[in-house]
Protein backbone atom coordinates (compact mmCIF):
# COMPACT_ATOMS: atom_id res chain seq x y z
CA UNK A 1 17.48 24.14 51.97
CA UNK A 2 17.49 21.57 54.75
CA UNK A 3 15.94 18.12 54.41
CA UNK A 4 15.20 15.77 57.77
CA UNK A 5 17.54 12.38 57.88
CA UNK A 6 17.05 9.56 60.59
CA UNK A 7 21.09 8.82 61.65
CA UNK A 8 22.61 5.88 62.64
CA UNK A 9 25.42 7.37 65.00
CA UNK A 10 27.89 4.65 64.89
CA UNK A 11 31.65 5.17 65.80
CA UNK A 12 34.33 4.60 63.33
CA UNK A 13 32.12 3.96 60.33
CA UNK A 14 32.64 6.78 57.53
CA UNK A 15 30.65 6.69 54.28
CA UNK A 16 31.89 8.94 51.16
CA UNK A 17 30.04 10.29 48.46
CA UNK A 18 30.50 7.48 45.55
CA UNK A 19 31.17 4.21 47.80
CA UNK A 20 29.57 1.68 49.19
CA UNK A 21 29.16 0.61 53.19
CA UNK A 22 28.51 -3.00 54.39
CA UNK A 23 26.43 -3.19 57.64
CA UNK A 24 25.08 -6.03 59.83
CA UNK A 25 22.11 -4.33 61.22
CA UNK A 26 21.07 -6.13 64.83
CA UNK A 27 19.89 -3.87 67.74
CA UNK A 28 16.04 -3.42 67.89
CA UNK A 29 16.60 0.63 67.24
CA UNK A 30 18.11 -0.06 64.43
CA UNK A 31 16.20 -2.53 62.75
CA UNK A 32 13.51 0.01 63.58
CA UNK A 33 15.23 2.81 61.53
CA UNK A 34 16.35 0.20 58.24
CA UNK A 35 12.42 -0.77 58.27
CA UNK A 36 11.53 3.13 58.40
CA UNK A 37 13.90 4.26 55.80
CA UNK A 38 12.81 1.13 53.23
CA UNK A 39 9.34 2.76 53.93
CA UNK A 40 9.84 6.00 53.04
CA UNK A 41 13.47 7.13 50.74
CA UNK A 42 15.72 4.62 51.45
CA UNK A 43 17.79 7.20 53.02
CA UNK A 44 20.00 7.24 56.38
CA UNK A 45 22.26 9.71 57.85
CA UNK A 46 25.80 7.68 58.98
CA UNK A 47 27.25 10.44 61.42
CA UNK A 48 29.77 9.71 64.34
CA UNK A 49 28.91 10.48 67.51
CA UNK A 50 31.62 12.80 69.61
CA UNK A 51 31.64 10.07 72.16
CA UNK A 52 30.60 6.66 72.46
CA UNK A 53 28.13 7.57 75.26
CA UNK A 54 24.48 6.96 74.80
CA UNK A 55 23.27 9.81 73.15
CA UNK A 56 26.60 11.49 72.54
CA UNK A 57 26.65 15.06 70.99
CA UNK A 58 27.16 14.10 66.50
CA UNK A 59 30.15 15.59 64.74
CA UNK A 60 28.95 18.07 62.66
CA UNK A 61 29.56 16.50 59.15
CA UNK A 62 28.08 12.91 57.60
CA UNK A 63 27.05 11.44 54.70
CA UNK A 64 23.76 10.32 53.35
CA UNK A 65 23.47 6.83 52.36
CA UNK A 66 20.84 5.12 50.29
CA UNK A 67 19.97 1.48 51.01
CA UNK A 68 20.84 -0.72 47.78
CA UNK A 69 21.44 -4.24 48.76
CA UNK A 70 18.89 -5.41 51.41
CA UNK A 71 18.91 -8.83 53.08
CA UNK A 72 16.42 -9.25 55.17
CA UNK A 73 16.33 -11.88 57.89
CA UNK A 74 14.11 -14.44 59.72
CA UNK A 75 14.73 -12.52 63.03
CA UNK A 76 14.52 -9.49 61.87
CA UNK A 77 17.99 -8.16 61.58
CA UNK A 78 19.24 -6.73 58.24
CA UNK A 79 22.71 -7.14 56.14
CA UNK A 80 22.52 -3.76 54.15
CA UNK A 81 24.99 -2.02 51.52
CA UNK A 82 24.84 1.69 51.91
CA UNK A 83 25.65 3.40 48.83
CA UNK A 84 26.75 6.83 49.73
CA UNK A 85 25.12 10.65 48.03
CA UNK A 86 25.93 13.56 49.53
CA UNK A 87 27.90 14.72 52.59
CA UNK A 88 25.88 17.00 54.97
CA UNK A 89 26.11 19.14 58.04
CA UNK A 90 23.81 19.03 60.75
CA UNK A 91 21.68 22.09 61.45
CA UNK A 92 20.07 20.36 64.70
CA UNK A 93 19.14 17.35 66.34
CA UNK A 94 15.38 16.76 66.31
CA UNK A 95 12.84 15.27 68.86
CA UNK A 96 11.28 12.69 68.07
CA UNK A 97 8.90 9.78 69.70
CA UNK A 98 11.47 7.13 67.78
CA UNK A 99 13.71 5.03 68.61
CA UNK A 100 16.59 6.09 66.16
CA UNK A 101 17.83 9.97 66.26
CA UNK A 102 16.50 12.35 63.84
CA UNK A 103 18.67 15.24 62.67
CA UNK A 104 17.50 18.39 60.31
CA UNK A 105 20.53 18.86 58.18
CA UNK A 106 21.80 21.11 55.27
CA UNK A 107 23.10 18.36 52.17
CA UNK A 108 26.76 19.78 50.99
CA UNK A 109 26.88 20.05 47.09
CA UNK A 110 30.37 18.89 46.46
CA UNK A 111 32.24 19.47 43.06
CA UNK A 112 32.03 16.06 41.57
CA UNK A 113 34.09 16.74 38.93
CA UNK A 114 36.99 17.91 40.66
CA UNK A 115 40.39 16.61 40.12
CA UNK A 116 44.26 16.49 41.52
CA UNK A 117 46.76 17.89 39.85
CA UNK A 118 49.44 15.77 38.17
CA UNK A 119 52.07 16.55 41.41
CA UNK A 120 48.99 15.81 43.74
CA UNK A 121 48.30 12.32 42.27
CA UNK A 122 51.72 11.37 42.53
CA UNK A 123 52.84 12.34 46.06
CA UNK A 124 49.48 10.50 47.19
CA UNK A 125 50.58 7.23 45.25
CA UNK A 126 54.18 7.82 46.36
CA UNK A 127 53.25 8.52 49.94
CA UNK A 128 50.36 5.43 49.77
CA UNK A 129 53.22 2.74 48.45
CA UNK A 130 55.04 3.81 51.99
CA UNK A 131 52.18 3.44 53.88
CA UNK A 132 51.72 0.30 52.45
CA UNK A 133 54.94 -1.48 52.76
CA UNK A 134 55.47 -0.39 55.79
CA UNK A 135 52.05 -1.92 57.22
CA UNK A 136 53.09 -5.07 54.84
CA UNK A 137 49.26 -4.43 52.91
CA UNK A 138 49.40 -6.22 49.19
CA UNK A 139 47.72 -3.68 46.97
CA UNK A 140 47.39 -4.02 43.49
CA UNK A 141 49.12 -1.34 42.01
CA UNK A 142 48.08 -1.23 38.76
CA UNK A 143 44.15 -1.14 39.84
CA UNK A 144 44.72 1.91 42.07
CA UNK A 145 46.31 3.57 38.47
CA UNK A 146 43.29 3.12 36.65
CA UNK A 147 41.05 5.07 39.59
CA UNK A 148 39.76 8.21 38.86
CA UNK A 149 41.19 10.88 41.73
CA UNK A 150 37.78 10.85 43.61
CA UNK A 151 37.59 7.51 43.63
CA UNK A 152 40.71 6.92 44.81
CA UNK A 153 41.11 9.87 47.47
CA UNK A 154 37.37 8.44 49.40
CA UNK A 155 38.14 5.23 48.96
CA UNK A 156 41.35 5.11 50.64
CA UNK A 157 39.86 7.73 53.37
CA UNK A 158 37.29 5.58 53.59
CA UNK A 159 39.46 2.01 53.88
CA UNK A 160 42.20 3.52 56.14
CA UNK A 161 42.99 2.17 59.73
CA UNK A 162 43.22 5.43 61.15
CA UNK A 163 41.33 6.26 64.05
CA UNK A 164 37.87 7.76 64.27
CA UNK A 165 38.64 11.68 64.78
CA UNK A 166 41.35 11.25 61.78
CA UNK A 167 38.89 9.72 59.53
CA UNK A 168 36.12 12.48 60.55
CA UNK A 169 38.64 14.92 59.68
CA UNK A 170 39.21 13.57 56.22
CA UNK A 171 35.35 13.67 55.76
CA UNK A 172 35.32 17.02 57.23
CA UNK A 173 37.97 18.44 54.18
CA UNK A 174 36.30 21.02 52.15
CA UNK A 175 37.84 19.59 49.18
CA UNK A 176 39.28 16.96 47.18
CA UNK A 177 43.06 18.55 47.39
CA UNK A 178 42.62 19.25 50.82
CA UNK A 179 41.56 15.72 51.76
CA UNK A 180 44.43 14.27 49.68
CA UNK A 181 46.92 16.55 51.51
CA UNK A 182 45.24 15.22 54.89
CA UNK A 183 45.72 11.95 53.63
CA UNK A 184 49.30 12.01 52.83
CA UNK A 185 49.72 13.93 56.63
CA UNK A 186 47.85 10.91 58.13
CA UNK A 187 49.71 8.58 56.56
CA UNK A 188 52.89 9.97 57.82
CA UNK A 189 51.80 10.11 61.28
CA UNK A 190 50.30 6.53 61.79
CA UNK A 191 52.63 4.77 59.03
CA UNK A 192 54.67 3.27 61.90
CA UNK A 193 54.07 -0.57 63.08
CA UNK A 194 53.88 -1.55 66.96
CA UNK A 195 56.35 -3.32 68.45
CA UNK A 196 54.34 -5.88 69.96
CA UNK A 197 51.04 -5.87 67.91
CA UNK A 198 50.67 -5.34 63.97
CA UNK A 199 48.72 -2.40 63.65
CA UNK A 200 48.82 1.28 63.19
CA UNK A 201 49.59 2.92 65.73
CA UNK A 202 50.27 7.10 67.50
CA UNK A 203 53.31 5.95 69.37
């Protein structure tokens, strides 16, 4: 079955099934599609546009997100948490009279229950400590151990400074090994520090 989303096509911003996403919502389009979705399901498709263009051809894959935390302010921009459901794939883009881009999509029905295997779990943690030193990030160890694998494989997909076709890739993986062994590739390839600037970079 296919169910009709309004998107908000934003580059760089992935939302996983299980998390949460922090936005500041501003341009008039926008606000227009927040005050649509609290009118109706509470529901937006985040989706990444190929391009940054205005009105880019979408990626195939998102996530839905349901509005929880709403702020809404005096001018009539929103701070909004977006608490994400289910991935889904797009079947086509719409046309419609508003604003915001409308999308009929197909909602994936991941495994929620899947797990890594004992190996799995540790050559992500082993890989992620790397990672970590080498981009000097403080992480609290012992809170990552206490993470269910789910948790811990989208939120780290999620978090990472990778760049936006790497991160649509993770969100892309069929499933939850798959991702992990994307992760632990990704890792490897951007786990190197600039020479002049401290980030993540190819080269």
């Amino acid at each position: 079955m296919t169910t009709r989303l309004s998107i908000f096509p934003l580059p760089g911003a992935i939302l996983f099934p299980g998390l949460q996403l922090p936005l500041h919502i501003f341009e008039p389009r926008y606000r227009a599609l927040v005050g649509d979705a609290l009118a109706r399901d509470r529901r937006i498709g985040m989706i990444q546009p190929q391009r940054t263009a205005e009105g880019a051809p979408l990626f195939a894959i998102g996530c839905v997100g349901r509005i929880g935390e709403v702020e809404a302010l005096e001018d009539g921009r929103y701070n909004i948490v977006l608490e994400g459901e289910a991935r889904f794939r797009v079947v086509r883009e719409i046309d419609t009279a508003t604003a915001f881009r409308k999308v009929e999509a197909e909602l994936i029905d991941d495994d929620a229950d899947e797990v890594l295997s004992s190996i799995e779990r540790a050559g992500f943690e082993r890989e992620a400590r790397r990672f970590a030193d080498a981009q000097g990030y403080r992480v609290d160890w012992e809170s990552v151990a206490r993470l269910d694998d789910m948790s811990l494989i989208n939120g780290v997909s999620q978090i990472a400074p990778f760049d936006p076709a790497a991160k649509q890739a993770l969100l892309e993986a069929d499933t939850l090994g798959e991702r992990c062994e994307l992760l632990i590739q990704l890792m490897q390839f951007f786990g190197r520090r600039d020479g002049d600037e401290d980030r993540v970079t190819l080269q």
